[in-house]
PDBML (XML) file of the C-alpha atoms, coordinates in Angstrom:
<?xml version="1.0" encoding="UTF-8" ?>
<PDBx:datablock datablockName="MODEL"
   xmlns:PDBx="http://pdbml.pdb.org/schema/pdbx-v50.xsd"
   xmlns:xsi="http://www.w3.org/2001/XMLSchema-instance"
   xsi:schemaLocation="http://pdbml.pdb.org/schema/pdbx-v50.xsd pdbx-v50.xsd">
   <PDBx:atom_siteCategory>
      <PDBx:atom_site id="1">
         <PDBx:B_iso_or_equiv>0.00</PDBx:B_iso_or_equiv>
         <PDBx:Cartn_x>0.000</PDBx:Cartn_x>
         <PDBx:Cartn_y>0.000</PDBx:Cartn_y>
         <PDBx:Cartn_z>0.000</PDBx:Cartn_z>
         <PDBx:auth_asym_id>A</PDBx:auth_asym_id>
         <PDBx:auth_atom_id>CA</PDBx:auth_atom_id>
         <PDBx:auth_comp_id>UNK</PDBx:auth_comp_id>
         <PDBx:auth_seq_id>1</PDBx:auth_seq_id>
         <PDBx:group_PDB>ATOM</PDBx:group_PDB>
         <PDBx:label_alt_id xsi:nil="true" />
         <PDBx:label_asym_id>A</PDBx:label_asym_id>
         <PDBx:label_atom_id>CA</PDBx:label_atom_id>
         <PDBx:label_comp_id>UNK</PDBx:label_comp_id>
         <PDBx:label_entity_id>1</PDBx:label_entity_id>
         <PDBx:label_seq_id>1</PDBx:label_seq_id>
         <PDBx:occupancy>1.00</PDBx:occupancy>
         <PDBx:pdbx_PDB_model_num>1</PDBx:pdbx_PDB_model_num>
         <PDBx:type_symbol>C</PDBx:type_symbol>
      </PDBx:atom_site>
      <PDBx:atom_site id="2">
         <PDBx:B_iso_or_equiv>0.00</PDBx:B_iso_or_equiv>
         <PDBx:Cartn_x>1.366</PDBx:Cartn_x>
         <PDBx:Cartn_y>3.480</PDBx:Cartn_y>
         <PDBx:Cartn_z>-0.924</PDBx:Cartn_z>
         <PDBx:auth_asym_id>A</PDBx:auth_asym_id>
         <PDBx:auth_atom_id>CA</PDBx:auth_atom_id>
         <PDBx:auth_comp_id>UNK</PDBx:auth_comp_id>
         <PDBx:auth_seq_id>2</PDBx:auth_seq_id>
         <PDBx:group_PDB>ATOM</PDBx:group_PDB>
         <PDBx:label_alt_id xsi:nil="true" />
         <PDBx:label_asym_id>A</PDBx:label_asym_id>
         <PDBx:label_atom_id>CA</PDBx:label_atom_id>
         <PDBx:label_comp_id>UNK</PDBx:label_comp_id>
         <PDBx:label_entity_id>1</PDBx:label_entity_id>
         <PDBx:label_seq_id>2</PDBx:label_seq_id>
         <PDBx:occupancy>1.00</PDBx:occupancy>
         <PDBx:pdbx_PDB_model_num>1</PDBx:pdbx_PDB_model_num>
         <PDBx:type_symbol>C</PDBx:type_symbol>
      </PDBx:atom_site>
      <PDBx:atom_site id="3">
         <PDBx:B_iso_or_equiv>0.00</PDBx:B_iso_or_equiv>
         <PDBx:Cartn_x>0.126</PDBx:Cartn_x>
         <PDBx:Cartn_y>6.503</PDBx:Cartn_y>
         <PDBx:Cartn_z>-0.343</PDBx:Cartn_z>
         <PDBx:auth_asym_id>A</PDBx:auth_asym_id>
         <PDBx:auth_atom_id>CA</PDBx:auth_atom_id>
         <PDBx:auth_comp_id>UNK</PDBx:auth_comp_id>
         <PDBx:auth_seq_id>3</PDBx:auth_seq_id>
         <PDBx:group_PDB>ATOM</PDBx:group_PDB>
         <PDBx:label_alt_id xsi:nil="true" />
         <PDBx:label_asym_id>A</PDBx:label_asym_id>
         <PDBx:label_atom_id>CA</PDBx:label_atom_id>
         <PDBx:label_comp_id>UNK</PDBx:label_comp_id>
         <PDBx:label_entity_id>1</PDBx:label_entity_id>
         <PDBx:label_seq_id>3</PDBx:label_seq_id>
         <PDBx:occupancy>1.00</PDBx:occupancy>
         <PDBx:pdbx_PDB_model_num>1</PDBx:pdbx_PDB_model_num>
         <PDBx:type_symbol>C</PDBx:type_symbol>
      </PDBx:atom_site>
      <PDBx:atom_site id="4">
         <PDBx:B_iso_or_equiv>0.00</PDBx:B_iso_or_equiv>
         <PDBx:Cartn_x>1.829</PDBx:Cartn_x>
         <PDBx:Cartn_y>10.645</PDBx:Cartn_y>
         <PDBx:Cartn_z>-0.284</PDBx:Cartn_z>
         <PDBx:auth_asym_id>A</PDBx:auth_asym_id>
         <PDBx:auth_atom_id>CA</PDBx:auth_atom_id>
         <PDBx:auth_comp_id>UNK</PDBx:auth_comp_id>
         <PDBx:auth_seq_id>4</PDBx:auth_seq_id>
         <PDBx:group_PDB>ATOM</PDBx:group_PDB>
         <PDBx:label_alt_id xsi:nil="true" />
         <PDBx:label_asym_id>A</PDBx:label_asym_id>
         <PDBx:label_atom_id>CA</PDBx:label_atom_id>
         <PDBx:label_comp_id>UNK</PDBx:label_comp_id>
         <PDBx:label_entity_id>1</PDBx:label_entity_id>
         <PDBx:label_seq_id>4</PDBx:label_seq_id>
         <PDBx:occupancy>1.00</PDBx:occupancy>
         <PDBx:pdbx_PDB_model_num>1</PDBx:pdbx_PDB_model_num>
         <PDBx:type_symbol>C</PDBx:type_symbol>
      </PDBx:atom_site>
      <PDBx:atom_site id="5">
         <PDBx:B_iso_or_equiv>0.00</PDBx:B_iso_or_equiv>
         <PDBx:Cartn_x>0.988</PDBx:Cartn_x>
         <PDBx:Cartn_y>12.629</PDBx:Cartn_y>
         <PDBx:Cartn_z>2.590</PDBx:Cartn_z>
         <PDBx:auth_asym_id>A</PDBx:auth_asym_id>
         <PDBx:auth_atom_id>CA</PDBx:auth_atom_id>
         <PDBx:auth_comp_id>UNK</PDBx:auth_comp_id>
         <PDBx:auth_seq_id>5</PDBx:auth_seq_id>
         <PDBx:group_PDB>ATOM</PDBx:group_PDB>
         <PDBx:label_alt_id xsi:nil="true" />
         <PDBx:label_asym_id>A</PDBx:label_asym_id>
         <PDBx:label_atom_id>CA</PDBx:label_atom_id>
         <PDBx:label_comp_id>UNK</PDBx:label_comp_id>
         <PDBx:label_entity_id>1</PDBx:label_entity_id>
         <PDBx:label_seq_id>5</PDBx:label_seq_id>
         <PDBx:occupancy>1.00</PDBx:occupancy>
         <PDBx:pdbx_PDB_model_num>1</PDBx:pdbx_PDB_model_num>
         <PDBx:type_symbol>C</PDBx:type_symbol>
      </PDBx:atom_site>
      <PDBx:atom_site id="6">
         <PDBx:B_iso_or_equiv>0.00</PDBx:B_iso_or_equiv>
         <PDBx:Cartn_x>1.337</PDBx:Cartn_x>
         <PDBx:Cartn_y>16.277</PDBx:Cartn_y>
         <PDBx:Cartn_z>2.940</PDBx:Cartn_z>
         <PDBx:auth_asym_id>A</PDBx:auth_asym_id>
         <PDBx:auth_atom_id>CA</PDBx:auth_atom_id>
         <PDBx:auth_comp_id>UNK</PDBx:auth_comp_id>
         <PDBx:auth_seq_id>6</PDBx:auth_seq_id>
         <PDBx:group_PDB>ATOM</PDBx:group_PDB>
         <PDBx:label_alt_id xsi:nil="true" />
         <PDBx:label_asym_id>A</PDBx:label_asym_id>
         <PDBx:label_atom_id>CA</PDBx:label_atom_id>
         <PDBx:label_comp_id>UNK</PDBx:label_comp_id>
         <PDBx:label_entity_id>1</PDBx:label_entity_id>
         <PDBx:label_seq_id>6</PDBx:label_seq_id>
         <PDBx:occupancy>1.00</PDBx:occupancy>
         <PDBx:pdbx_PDB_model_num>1</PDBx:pdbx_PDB_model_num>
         <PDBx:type_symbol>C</PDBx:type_symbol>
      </PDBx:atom_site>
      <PDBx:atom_site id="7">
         <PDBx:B_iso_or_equiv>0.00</PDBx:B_iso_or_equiv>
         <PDBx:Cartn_x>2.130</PDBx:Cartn_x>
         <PDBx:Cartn_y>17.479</PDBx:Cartn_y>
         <PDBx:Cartn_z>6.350</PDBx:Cartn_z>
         <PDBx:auth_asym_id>A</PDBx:auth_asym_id>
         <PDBx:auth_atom_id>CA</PDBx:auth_atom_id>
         <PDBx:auth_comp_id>UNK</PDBx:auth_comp_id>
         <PDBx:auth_seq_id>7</PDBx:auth_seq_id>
         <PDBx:group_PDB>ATOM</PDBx:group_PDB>
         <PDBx:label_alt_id xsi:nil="true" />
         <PDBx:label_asym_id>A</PDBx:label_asym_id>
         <PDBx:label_atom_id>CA</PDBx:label_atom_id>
         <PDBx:label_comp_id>UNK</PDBx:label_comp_id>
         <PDBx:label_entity_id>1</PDBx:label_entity_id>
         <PDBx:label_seq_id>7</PDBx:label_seq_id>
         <PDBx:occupancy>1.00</PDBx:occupancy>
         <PDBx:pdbx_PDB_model_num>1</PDBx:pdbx_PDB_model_num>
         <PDBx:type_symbol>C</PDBx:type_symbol>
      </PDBx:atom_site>
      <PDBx:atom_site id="8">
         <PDBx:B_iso_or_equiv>0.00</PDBx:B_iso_or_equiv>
         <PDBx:Cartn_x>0.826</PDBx:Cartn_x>
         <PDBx:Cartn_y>21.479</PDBx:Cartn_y>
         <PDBx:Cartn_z>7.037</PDBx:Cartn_z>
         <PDBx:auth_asym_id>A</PDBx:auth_asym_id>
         <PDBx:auth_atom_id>CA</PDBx:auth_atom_id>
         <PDBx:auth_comp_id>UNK</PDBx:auth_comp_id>
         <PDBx:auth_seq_id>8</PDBx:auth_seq_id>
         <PDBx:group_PDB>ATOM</PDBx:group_PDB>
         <PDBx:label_alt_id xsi:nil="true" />
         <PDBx:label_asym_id>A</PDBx:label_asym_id>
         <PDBx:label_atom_id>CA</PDBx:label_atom_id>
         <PDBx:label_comp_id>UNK</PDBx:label_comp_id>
         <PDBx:label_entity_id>1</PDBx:label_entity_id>
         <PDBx:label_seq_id>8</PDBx:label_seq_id>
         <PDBx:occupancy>1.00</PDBx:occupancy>
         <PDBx:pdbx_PDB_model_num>1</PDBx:pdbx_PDB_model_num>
         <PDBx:type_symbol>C</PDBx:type_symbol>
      </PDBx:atom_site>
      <PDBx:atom_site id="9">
         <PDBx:B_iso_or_equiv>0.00</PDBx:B_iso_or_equiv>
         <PDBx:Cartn_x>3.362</PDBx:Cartn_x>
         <PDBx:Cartn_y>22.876</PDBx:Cartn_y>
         <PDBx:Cartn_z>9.507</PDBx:Cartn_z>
         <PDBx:auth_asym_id>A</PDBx:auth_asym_id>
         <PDBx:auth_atom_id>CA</PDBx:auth_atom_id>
         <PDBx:auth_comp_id>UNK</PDBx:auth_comp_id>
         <PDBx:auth_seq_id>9</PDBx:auth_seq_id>
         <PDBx:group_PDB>ATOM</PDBx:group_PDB>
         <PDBx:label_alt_id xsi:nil="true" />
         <PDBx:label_asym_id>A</PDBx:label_asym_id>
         <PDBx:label_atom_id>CA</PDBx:label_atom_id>
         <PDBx:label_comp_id>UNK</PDBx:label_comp_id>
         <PDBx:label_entity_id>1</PDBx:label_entity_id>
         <PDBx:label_seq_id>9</PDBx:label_seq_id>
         <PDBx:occupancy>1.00</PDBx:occupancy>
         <PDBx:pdbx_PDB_model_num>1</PDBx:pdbx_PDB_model_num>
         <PDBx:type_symbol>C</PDBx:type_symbol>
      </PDBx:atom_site>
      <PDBx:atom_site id="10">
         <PDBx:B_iso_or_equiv>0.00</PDBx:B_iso_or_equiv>
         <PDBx:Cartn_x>5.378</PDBx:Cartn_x>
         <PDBx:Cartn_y>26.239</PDBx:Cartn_y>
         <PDBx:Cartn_z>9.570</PDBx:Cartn_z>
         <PDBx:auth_asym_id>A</PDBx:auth_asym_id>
         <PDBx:auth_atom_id>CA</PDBx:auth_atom_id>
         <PDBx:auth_comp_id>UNK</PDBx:auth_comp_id>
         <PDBx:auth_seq_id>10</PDBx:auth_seq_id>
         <PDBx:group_PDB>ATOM</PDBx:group_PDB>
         <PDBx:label_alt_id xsi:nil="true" />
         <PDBx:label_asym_id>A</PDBx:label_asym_id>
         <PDBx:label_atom_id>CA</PDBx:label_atom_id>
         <PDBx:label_comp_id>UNK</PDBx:label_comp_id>
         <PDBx:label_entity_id>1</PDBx:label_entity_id>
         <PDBx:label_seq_id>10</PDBx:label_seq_id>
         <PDBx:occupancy>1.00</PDBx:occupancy>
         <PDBx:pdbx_PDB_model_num>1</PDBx:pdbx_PDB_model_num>
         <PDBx:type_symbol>C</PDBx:type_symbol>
      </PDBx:atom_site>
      <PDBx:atom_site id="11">
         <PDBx:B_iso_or_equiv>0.00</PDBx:B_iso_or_equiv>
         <PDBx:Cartn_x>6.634</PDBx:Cartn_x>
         <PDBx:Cartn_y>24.649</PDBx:Cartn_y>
         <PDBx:Cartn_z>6.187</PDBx:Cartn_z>
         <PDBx:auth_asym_id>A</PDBx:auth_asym_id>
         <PDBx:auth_atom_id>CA</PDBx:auth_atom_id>
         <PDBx:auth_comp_id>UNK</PDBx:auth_comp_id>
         <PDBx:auth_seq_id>11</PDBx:auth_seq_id>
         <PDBx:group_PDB>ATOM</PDBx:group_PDB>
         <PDBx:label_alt_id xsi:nil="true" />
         <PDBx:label_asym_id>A</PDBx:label_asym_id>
         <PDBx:label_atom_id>CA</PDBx:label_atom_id>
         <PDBx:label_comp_id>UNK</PDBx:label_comp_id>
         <PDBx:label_entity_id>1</PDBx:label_entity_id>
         <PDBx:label_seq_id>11</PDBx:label_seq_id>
         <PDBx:occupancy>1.00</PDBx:occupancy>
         <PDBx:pdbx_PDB_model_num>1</PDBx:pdbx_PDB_model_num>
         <PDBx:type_symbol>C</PDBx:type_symbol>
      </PDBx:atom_site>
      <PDBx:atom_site id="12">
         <PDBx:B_iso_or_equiv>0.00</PDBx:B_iso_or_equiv>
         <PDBx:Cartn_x>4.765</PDBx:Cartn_x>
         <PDBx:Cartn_y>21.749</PDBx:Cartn_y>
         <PDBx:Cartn_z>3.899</PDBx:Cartn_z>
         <PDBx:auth_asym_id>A</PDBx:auth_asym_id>
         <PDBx:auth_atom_id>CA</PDBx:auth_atom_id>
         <PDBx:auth_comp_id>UNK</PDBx:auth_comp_id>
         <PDBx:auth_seq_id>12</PDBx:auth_seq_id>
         <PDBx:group_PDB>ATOM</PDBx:group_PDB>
         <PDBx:label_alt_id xsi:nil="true" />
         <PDBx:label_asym_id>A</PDBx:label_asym_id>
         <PDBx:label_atom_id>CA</PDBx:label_atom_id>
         <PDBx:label_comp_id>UNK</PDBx:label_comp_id>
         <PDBx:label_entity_id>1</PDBx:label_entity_id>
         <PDBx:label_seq_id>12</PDBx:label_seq_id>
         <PDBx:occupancy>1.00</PDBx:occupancy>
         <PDBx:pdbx_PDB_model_num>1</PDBx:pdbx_PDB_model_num>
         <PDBx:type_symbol>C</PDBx:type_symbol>
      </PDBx:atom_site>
      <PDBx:atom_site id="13">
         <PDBx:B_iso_or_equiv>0.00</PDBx:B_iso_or_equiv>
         <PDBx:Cartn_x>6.600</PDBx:Cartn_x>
         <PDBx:Cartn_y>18.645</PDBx:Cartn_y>
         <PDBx:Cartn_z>4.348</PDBx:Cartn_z>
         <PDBx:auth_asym_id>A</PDBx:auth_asym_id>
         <PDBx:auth_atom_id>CA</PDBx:auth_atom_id>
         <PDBx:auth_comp_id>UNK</PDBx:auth_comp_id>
         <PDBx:auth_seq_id>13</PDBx:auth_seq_id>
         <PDBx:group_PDB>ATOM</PDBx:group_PDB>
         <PDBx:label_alt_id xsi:nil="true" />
         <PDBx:label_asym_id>A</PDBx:label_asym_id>
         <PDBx:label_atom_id>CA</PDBx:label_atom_id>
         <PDBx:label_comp_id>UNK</PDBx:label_comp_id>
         <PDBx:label_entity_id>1</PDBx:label_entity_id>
         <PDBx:label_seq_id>13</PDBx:label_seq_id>
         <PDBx:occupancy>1.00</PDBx:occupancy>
         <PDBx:pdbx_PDB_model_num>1</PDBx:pdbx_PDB_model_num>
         <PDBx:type_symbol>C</PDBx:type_symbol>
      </PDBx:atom_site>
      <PDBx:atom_site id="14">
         <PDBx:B_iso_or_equiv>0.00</PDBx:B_iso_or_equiv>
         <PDBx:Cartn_x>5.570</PDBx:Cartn_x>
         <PDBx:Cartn_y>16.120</PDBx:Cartn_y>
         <PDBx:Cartn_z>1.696</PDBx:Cartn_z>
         <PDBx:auth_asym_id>A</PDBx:auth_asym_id>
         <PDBx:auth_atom_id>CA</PDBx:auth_atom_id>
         <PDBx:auth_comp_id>UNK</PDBx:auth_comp_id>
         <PDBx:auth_seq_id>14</PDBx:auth_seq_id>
         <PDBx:group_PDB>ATOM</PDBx:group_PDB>
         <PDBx:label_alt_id xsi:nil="true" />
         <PDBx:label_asym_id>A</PDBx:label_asym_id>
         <PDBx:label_atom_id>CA</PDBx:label_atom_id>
         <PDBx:label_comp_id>UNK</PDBx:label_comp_id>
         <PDBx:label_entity_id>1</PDBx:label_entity_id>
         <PDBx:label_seq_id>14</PDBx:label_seq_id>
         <PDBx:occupancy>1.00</PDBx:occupancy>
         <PDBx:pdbx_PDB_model_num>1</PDBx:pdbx_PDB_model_num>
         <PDBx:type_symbol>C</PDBx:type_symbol>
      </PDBx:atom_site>
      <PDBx:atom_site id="15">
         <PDBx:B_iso_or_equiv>0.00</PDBx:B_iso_or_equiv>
         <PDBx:Cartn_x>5.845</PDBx:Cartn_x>
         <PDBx:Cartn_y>11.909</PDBx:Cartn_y>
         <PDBx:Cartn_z>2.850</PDBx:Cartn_z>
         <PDBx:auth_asym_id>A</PDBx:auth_asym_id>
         <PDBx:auth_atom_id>CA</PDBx:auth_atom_id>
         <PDBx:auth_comp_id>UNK</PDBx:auth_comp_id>
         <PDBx:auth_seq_id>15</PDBx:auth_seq_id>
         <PDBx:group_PDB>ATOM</PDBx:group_PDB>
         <PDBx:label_alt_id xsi:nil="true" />
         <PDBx:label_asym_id>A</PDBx:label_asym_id>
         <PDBx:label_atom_id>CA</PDBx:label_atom_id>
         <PDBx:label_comp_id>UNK</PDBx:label_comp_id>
         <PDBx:label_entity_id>1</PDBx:label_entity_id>
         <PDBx:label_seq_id>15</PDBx:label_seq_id>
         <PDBx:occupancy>1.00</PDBx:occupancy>
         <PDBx:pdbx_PDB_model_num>1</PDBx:pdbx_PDB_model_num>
         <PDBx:type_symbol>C</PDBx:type_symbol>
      </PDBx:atom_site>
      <PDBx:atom_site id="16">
         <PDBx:B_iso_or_equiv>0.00</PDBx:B_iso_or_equiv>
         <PDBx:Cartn_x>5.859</PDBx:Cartn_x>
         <PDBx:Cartn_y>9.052</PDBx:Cartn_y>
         <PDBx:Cartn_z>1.013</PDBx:Cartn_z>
         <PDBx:auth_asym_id>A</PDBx:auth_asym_id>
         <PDBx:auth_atom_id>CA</PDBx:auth_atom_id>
         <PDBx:auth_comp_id>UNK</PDBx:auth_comp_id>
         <PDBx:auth_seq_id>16</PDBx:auth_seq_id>
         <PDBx:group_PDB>ATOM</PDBx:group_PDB>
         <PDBx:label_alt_id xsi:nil="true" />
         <PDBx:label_asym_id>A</PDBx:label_asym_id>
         <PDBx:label_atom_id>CA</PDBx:label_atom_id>
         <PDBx:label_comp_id>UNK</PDBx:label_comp_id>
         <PDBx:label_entity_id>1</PDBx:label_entity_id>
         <PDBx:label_seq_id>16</PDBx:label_seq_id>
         <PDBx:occupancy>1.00</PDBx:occupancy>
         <PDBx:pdbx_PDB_model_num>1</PDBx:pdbx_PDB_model_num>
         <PDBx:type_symbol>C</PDBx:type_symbol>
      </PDBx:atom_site>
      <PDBx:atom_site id="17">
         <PDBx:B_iso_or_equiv>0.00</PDBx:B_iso_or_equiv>
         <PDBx:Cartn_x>4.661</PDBx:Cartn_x>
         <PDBx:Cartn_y>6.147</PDBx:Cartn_y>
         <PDBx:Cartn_z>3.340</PDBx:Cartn_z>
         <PDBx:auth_asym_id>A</PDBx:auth_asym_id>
         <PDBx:auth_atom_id>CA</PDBx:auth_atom_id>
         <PDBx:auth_comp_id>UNK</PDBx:auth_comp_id>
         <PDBx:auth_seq_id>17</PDBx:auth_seq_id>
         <PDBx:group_PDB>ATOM</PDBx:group_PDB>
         <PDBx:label_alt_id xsi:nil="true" />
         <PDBx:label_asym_id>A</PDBx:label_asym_id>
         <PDBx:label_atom_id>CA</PDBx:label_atom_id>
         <PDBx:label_comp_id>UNK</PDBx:label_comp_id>
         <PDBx:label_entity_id>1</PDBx:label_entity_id>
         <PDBx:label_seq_id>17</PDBx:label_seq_id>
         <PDBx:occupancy>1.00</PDBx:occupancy>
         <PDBx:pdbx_PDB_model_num>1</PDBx:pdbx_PDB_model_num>
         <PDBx:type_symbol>C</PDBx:type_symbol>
      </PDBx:atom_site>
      <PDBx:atom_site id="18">
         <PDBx:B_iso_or_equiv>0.00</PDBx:B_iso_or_equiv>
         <PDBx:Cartn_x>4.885</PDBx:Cartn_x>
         <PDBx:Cartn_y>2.355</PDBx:Cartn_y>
         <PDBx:Cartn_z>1.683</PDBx:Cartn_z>
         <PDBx:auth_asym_id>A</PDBx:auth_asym_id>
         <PDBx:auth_atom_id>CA</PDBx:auth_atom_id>
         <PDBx:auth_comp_id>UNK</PDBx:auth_comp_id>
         <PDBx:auth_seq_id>18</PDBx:auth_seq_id>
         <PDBx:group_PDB>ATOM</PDBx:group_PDB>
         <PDBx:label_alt_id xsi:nil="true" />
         <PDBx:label_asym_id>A</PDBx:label_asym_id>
         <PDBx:label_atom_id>CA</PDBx:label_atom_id>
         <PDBx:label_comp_id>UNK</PDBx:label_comp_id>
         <PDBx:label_entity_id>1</PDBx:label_entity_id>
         <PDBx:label_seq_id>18</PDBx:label_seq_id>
         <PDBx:occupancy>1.00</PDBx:occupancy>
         <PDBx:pdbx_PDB_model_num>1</PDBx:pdbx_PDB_model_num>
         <PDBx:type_symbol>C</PDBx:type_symbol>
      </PDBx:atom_site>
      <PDBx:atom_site id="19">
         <PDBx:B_iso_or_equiv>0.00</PDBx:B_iso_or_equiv>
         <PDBx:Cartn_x>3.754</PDBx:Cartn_x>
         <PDBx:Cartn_y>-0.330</PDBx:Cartn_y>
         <PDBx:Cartn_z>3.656</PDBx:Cartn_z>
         <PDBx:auth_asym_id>A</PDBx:auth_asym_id>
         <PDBx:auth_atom_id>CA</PDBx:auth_atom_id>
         <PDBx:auth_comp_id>UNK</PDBx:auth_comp_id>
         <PDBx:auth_seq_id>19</PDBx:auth_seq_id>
         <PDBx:group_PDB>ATOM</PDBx:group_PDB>
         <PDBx:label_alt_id xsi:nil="true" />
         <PDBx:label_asym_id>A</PDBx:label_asym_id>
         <PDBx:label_atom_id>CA</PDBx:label_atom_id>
         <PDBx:label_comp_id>UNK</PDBx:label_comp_id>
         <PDBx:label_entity_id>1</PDBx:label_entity_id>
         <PDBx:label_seq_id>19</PDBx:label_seq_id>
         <PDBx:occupancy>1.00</PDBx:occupancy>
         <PDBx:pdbx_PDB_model_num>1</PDBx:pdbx_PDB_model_num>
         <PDBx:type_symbol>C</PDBx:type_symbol>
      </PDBx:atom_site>
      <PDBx:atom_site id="20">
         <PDBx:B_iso_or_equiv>0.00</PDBx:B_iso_or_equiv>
         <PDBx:Cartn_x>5.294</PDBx:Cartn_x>
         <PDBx:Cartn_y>-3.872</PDBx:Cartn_y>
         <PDBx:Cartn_z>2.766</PDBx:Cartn_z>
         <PDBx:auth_asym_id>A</PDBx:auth_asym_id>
         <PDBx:auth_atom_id>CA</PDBx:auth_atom_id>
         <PDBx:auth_comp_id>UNK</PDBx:auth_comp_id>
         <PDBx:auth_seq_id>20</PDBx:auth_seq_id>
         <PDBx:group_PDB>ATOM</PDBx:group_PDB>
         <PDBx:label_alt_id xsi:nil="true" />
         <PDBx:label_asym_id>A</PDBx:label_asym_id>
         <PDBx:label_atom_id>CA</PDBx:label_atom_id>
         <PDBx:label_comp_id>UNK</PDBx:label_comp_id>
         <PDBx:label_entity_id>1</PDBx:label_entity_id>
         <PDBx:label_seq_id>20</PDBx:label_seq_id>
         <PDBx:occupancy>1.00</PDBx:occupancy>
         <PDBx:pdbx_PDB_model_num>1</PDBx:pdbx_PDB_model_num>
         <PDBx:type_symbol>C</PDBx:type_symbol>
      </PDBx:atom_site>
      <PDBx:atom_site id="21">
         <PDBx:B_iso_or_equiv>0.00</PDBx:B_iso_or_equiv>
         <PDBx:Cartn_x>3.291</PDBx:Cartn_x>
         <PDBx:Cartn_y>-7.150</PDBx:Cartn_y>
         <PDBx:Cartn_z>3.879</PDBx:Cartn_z>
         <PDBx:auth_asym_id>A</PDBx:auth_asym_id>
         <PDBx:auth_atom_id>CA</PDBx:auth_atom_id>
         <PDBx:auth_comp_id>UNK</PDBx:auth_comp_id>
         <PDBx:auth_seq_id>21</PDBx:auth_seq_id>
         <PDBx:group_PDB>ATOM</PDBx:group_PDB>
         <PDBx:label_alt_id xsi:nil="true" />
         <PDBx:label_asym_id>A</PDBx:label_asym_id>
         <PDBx:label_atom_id>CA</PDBx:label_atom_id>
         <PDBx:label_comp_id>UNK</PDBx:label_comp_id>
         <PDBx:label_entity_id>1</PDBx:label_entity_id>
         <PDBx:label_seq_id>21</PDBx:label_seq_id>
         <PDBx:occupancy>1.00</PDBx:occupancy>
         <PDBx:pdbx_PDB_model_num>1</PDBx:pdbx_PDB_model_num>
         <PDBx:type_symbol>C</PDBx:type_symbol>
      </PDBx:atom_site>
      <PDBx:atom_site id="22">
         <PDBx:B_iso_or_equiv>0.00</PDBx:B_iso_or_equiv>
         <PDBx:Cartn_x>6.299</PDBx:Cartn_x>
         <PDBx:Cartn_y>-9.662</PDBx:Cartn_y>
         <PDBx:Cartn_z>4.736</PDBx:Cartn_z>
         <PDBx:auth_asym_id>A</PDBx:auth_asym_id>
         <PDBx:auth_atom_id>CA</PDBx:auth_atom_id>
         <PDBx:auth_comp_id>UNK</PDBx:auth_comp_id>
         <PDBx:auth_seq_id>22</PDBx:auth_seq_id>
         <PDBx:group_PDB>ATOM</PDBx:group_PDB>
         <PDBx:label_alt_id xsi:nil="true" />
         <PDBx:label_asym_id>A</PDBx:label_asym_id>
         <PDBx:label_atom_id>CA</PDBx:label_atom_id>
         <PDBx:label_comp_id>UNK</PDBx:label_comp_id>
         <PDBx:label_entity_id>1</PDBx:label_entity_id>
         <PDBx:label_seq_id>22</PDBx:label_seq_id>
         <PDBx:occupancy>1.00</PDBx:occupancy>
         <PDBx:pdbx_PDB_model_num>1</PDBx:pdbx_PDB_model_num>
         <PDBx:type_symbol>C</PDBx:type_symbol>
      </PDBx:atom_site>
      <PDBx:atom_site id="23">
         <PDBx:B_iso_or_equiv>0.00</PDBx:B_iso_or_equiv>
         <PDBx:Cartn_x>6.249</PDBx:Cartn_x>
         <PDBx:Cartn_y>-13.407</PDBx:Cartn_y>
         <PDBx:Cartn_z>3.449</PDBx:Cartn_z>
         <PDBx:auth_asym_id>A</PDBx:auth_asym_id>
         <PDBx:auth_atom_id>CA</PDBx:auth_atom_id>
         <PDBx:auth_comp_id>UNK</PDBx:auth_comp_id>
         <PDBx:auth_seq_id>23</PDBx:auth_seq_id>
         <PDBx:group_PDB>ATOM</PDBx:group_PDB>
         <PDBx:label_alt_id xsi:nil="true" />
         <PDBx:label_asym_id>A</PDBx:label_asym_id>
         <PDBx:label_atom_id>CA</PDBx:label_atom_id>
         <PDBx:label_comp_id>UNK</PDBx:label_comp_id>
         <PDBx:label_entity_id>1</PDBx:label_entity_id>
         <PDBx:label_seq_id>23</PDBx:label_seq_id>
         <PDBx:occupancy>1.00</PDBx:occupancy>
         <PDBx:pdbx_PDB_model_num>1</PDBx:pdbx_PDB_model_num>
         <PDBx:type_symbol>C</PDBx:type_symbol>
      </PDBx:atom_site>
      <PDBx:atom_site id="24">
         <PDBx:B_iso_or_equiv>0.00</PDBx:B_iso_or_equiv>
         <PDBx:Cartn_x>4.735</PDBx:Cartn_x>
         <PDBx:Cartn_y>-16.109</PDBx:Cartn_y>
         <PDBx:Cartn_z>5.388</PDBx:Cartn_z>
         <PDBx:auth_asym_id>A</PDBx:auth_asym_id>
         <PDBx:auth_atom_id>CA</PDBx:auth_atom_id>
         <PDBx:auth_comp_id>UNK</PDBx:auth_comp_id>
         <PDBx:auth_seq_id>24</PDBx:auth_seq_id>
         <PDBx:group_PDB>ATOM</PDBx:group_PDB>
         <PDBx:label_alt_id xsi:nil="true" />
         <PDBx:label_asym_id>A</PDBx:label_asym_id>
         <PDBx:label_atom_id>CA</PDBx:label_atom_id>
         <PDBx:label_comp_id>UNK</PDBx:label_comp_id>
         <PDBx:label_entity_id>1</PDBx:label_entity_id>
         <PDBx:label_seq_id>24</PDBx:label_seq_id>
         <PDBx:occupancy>1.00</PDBx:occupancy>
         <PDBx:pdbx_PDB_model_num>1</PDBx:pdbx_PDB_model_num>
         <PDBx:type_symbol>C</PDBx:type_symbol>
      </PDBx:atom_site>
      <PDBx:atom_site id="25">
         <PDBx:B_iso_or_equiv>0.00</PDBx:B_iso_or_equiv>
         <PDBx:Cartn_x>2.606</PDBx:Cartn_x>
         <PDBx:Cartn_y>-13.350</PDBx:Cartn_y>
         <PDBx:Cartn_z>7.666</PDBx:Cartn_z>
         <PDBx:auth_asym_id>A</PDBx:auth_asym_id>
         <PDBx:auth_atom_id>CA</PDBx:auth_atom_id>
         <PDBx:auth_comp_id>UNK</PDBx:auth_comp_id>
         <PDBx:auth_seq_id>25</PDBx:auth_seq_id>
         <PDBx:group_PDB>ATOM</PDBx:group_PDB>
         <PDBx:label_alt_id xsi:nil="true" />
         <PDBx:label_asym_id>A</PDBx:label_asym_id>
         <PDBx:label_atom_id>CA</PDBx:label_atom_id>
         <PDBx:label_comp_id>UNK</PDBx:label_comp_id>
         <PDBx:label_entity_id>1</PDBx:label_entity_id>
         <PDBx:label_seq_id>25</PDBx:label_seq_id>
         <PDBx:occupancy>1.00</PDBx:occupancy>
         <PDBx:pdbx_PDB_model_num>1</PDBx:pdbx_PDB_model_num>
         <PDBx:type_symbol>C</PDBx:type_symbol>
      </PDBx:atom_site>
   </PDBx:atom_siteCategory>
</PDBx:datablock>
């Protein structure tokens, strides 16, 4: 699952989250 999320503090910080399922559960 990916996703970009903007973060609205005294500057815009911009993060790219990727969440990775590993093998076997």
């Amino acid at each position: 699952a990916m996703q970009t999320f903007p973060v609205e503090e005294a500057q815009r910080f911009y993060f790219d989250l990727i969440a990775a399922p590993l093998k076997k559960h």
